[in-house]
C-alpha atoms as a PDB file:
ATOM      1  CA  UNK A   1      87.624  88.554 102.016  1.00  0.00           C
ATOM      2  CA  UNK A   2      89.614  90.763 104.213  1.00  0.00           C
ATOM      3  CA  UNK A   3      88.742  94.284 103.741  1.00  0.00           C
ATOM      4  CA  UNK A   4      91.367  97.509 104.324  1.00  0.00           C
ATOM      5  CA  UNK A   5      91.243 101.013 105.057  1.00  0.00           C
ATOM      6  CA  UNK A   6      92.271 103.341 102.426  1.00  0.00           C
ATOM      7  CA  UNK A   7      93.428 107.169 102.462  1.00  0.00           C
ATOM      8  CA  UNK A   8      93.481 109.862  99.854  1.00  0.00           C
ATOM      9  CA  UNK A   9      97.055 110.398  99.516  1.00  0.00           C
ATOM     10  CA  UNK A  10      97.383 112.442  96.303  1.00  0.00           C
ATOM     11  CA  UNK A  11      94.978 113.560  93.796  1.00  0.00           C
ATOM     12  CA  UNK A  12      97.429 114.822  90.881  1.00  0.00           C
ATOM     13  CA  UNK A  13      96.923 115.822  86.732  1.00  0.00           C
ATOM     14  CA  UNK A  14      97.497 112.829  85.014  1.00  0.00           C
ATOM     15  CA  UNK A  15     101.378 112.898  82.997  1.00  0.00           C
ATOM     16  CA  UNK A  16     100.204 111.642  79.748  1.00  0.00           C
ATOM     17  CA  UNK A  17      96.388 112.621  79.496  1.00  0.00           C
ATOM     18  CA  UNK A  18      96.118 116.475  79.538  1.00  0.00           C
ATOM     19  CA  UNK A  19      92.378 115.790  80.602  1.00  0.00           C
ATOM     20  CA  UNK A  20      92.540 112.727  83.592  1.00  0.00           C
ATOM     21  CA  UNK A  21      93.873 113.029  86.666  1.00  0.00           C
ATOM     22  CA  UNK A  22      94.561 110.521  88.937  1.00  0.00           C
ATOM     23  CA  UNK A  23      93.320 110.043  92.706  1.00  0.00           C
ATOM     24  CA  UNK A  24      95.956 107.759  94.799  1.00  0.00           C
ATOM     25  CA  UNK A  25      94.318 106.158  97.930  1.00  0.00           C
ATOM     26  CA  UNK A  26      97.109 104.417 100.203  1.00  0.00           C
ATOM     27  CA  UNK A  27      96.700 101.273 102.559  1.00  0.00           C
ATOM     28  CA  UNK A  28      96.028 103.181 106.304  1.00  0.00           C
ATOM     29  CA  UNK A  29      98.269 100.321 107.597  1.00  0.00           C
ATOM     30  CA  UNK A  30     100.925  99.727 104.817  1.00  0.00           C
ATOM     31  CA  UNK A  31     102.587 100.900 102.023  1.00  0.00           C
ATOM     32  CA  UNK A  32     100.206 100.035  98.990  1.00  0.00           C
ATOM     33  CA  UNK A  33      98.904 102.871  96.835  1.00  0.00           C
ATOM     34  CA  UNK A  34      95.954 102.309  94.444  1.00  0.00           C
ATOM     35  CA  UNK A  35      95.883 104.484  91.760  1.00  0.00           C
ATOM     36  CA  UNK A  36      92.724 105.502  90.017  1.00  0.00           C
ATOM     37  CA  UNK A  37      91.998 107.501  86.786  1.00  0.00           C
ATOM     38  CA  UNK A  38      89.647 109.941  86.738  1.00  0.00           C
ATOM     39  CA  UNK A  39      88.151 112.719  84.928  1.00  0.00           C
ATOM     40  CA  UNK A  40      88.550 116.477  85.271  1.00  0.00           C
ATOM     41  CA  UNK A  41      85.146 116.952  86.543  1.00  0.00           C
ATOM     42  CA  UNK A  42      85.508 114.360  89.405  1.00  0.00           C
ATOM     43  CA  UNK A  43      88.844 115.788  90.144  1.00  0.00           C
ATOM     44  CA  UNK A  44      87.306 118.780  90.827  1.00  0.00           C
ATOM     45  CA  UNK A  45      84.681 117.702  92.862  1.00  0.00           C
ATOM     46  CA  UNK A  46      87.003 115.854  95.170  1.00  0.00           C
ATOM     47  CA  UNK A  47      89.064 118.395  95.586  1.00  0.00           C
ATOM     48  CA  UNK A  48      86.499 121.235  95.917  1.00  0.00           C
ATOM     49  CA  UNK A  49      85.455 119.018  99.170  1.00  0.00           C
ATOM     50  CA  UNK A  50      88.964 117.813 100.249  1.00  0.00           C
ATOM     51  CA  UNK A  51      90.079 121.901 100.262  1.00  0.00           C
ATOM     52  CA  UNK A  52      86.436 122.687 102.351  1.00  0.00           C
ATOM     53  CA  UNK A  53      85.796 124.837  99.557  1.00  0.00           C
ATOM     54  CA  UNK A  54      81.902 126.675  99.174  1.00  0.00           C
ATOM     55  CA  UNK A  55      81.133 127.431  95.599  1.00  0.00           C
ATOM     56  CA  UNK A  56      78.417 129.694  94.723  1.00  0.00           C
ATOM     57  CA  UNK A  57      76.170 127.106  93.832  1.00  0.00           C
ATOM     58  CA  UNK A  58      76.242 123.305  95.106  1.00  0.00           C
ATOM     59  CA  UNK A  59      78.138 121.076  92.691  1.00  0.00           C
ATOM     60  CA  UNK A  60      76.323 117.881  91.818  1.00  0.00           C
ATOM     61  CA  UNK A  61      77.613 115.883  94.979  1.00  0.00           C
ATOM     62  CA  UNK A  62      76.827 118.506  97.216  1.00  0.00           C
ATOM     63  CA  UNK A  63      73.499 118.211  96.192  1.00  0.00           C
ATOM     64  CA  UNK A  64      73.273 114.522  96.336  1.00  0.00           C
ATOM     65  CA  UNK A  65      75.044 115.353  99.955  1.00  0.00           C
ATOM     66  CA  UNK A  66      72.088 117.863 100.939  1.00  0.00           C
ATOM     67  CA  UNK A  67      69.289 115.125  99.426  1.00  0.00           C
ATOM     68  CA  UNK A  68      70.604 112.339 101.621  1.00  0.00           C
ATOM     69  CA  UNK A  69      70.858 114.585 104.984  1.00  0.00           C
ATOM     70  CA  UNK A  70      67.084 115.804 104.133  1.00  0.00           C
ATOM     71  CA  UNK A  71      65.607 112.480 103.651  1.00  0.00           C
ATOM     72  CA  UNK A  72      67.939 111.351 107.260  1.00  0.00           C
ATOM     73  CA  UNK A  73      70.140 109.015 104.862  1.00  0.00           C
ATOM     74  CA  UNK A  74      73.716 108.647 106.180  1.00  0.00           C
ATOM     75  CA  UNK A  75      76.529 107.524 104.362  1.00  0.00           C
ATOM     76  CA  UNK A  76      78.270 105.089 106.826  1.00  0.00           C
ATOM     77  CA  UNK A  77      81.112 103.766 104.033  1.00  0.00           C
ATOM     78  CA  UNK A  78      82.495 103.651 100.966  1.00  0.00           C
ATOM     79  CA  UNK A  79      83.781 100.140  99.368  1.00  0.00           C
ATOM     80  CA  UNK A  80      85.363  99.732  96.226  1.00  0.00           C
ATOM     81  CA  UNK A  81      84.120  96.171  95.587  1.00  0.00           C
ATOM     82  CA  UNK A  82      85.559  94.776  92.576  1.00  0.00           C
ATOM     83  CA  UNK A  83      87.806  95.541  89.238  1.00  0.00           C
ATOM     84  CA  UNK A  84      86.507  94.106  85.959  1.00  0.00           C
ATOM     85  CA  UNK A  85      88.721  95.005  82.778  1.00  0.00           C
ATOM     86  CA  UNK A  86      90.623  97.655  84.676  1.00  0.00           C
ATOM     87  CA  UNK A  87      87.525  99.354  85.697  1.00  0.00           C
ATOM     88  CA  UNK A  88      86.908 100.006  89.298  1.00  0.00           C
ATOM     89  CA  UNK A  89      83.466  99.076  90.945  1.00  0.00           C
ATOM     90  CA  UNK A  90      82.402 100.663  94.454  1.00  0.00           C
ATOM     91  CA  UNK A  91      79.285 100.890  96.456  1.00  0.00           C
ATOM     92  CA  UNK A  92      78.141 103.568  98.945  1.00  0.00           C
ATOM     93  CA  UNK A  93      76.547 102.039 102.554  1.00  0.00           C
ATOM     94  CA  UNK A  94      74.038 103.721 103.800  1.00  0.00           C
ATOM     95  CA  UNK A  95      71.963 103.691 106.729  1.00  0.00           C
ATOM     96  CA  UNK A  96      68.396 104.905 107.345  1.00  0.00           C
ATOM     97  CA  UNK A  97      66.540 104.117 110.583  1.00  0.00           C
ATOM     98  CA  UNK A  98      68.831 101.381 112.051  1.00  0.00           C
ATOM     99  CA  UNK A  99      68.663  99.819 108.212  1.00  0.00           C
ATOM    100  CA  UNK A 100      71.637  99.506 105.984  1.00  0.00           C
ATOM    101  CA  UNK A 101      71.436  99.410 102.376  1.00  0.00           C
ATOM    102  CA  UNK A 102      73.881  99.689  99.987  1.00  0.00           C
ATOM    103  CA  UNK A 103      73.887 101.316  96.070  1.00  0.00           C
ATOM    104  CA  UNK A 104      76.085 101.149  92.987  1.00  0.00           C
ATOM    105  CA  UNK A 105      78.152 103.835  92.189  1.00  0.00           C
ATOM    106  CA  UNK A 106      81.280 105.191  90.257  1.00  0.00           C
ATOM    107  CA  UNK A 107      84.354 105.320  92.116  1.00  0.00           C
ATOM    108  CA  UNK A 108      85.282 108.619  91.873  1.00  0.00           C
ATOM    109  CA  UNK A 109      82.133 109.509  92.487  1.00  0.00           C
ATOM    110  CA  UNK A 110      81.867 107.442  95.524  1.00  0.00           C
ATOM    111  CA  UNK A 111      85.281 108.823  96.943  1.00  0.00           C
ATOM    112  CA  UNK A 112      84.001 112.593  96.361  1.00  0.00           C
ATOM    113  CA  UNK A 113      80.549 111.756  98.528  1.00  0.00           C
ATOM    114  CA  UNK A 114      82.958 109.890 101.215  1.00  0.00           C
ATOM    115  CA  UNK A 115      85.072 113.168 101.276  1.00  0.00           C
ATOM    116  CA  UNK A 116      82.290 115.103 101.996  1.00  0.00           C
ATOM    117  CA  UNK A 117      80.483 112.900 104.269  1.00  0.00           C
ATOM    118  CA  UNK A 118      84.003 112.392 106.405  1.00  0.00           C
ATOM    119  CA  UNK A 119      83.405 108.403 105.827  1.00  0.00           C
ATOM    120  CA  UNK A 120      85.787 105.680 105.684  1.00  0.00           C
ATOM    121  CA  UNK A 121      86.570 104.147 101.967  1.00  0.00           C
ATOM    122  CA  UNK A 122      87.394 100.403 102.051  1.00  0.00           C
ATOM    123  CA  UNK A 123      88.594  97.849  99.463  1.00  0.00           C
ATOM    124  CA  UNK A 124      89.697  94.269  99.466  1.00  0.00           C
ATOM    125  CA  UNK A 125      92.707  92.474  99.625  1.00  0.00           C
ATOM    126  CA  UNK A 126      92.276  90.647  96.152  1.00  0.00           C
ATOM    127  CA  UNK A 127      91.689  94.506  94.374  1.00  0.00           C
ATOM    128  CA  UNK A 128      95.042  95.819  95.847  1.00  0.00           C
ATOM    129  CA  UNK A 129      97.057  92.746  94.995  1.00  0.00           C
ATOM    130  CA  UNK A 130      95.972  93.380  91.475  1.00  0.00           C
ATOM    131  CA  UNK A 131      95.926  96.502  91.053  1.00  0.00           C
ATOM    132  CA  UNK A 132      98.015  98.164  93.631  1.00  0.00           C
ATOM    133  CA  UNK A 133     101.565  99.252  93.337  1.00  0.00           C
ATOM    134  CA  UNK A 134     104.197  99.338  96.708  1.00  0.00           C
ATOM    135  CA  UNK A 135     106.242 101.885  97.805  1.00  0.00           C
ATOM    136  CA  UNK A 136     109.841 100.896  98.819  1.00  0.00           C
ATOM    137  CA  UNK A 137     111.108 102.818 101.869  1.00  0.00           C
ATOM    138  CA  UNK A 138     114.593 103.596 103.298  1.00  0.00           C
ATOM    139  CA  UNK A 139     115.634 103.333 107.154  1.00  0.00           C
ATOM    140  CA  UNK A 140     115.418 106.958 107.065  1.00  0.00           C
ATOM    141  CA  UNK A 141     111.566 107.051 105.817  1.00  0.00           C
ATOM    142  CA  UNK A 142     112.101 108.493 102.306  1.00  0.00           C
ATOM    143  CA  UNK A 143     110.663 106.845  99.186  1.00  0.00           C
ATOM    144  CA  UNK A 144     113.711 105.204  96.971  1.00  0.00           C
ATOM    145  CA  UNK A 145     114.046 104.450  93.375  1.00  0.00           C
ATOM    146  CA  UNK A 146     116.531 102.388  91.481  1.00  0.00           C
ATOM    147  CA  UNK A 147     118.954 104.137  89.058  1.00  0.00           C
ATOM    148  CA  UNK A 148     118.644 102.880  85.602  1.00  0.00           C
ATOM    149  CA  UNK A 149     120.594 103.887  82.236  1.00  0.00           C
ATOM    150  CA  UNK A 150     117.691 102.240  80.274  1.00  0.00           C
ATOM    151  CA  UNK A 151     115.768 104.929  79.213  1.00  0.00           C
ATOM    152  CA  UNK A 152     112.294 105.256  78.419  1.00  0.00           C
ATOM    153  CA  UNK A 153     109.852 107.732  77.006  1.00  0.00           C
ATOM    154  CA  UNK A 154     107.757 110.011  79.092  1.00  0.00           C
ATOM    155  CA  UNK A 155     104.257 109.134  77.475  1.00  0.00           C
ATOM    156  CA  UNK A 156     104.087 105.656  78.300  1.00  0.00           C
ATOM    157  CA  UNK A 157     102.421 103.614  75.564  1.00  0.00           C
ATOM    158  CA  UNK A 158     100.856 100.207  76.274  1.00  0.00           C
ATOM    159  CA  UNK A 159     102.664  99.121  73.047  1.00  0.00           C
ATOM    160  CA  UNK A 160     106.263 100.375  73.453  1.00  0.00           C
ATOM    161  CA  UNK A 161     106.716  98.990  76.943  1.00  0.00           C
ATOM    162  CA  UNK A 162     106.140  95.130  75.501  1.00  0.00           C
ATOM    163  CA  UNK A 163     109.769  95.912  73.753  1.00  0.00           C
ATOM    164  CA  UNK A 164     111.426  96.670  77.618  1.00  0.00           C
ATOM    165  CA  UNK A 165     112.640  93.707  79.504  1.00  0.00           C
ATOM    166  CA  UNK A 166     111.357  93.134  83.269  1.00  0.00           C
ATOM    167  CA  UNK A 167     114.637  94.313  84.850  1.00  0.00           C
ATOM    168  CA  UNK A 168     113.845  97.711  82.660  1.00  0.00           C
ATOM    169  CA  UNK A 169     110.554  97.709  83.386  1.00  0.00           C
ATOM    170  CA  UNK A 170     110.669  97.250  87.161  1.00  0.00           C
ATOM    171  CA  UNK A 171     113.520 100.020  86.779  1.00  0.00           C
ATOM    172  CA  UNK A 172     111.342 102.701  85.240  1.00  0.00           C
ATOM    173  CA  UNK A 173     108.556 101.357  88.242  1.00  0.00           C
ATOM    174  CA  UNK A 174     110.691 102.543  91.005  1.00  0.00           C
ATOM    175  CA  UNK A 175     111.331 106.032  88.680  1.00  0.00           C
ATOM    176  CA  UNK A 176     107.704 106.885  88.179  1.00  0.00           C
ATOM    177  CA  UNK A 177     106.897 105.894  91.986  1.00  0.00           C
ATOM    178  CA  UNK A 178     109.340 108.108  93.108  1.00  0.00           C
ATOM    179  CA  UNK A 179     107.884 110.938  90.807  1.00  0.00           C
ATOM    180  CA  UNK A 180     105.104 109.999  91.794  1.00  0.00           C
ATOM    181  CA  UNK A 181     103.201 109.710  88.257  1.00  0.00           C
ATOM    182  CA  UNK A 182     101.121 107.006  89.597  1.00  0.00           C
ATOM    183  CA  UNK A 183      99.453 106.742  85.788  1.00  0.00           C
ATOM    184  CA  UNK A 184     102.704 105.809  84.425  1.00  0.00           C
ATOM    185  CA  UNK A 185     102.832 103.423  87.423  1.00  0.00           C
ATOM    186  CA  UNK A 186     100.075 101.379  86.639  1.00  0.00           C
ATOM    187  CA  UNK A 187     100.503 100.773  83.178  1.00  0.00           C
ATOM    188  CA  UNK A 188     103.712  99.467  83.973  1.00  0.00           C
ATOM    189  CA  UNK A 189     102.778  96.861  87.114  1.00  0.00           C
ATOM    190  CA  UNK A 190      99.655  96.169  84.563  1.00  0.00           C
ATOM    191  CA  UNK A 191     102.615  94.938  81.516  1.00  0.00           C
ATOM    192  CA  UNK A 192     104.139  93.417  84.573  1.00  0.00           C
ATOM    193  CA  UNK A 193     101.581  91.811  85.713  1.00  0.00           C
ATOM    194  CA  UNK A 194     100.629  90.359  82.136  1.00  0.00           C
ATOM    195  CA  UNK A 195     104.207  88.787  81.860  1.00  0.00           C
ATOM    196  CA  UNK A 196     103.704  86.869  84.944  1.00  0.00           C
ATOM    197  CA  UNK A 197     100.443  85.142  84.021  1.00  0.00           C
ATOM    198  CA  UNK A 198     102.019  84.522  81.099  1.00  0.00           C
ATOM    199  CA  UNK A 199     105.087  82.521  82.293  1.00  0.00           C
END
């Protein structure tokens, strides 16, 4: 399986969940984002480390952080490994004394440990293709969106956008990508991608 390098690109409140954000890792070589939806708390704690940011008292990876430097555990990579049921699976790889071992973990908490430990995050091929959306760029760099004069609503419901035809659909994509509401994005490539198994 041929594994890629990912970047945090974004980490931004969620459009249509007052309590989620989402954290948007991008293809290092390419123009796939992956968008992930995460809770407040994990939000925070990436960002805490992203911003280099010392609160008073060590936040729960920051402890996990200071446990694996005392015991001489290094944190060599993060992969996320697999996507069941629209849940994202990772694993941390670690290395002790020449040995590399590897251990289950959330994703977002994964990416907040890689953020503090300055370590690559890596996924596969097969999660981006289903799960990823592109970005369409212009000559000059910038993102680029299709006008539309179908309109639809801001909150995105799973429901409502089974009554929008795929030239509306892929429409309201390019919107929300340029707006970059990566949420909205996803539950859009997922009707998408449920119409083309379908056919």
């Amino acid at each position: 399986m041929k594994r890629i390098e990912l970047d945090i690109v974004a980490l931004s409140h969620s459009m249509t969940q007052s309590h989620n954000y989402a954290v948007v890792l991008g293809e290092r070589r390419g123009q796939r984002r992956l968008p992930i939806v995460i809770g407040s708390f994990e939000a925070q704690a990436i960002a805490v480390a992203m911003e280099r940011m010392v609160p008073n008292r060590p936040l729960t990876h920051d402890l996990f952080k200071s446990t694996l430097d005392t015991f001489g555990i290094q944190l060599k990579e993060v992969v996320i490994n697999n996507l069941l049921d629209g849940i994202f699976y990772a694993r941390l790889v670690c290395m002790k004394n020449g040995e590399l071992f590897e251990i289950d973990s959330r994703t977002s908490d994964a990416i907040a440990m890689a953020v503090r430990f300055e370590c690559p995050i890596f996924t596969y091929d097969f999660i981006l293709e289903a799960a990823g959306v592109v970005l369409e760029e212009t000559e000059e760099g910038a993102s680029t969106g299709v006008v539309g004069t179908s309109k639809m609503p801001a909150n995105l419901d799973s429901d409502a956008l089974e009554t929008y035809s795929m030239e509306a659909l892929k429409r309201r994509l390019s919107e929300v990508l340029e707006a970059e509401d990566y949420e909205s994005a996803a539950k859009i490539r997922d009707e998408l991608k449920r119409r083309e198994t379908k056919d």
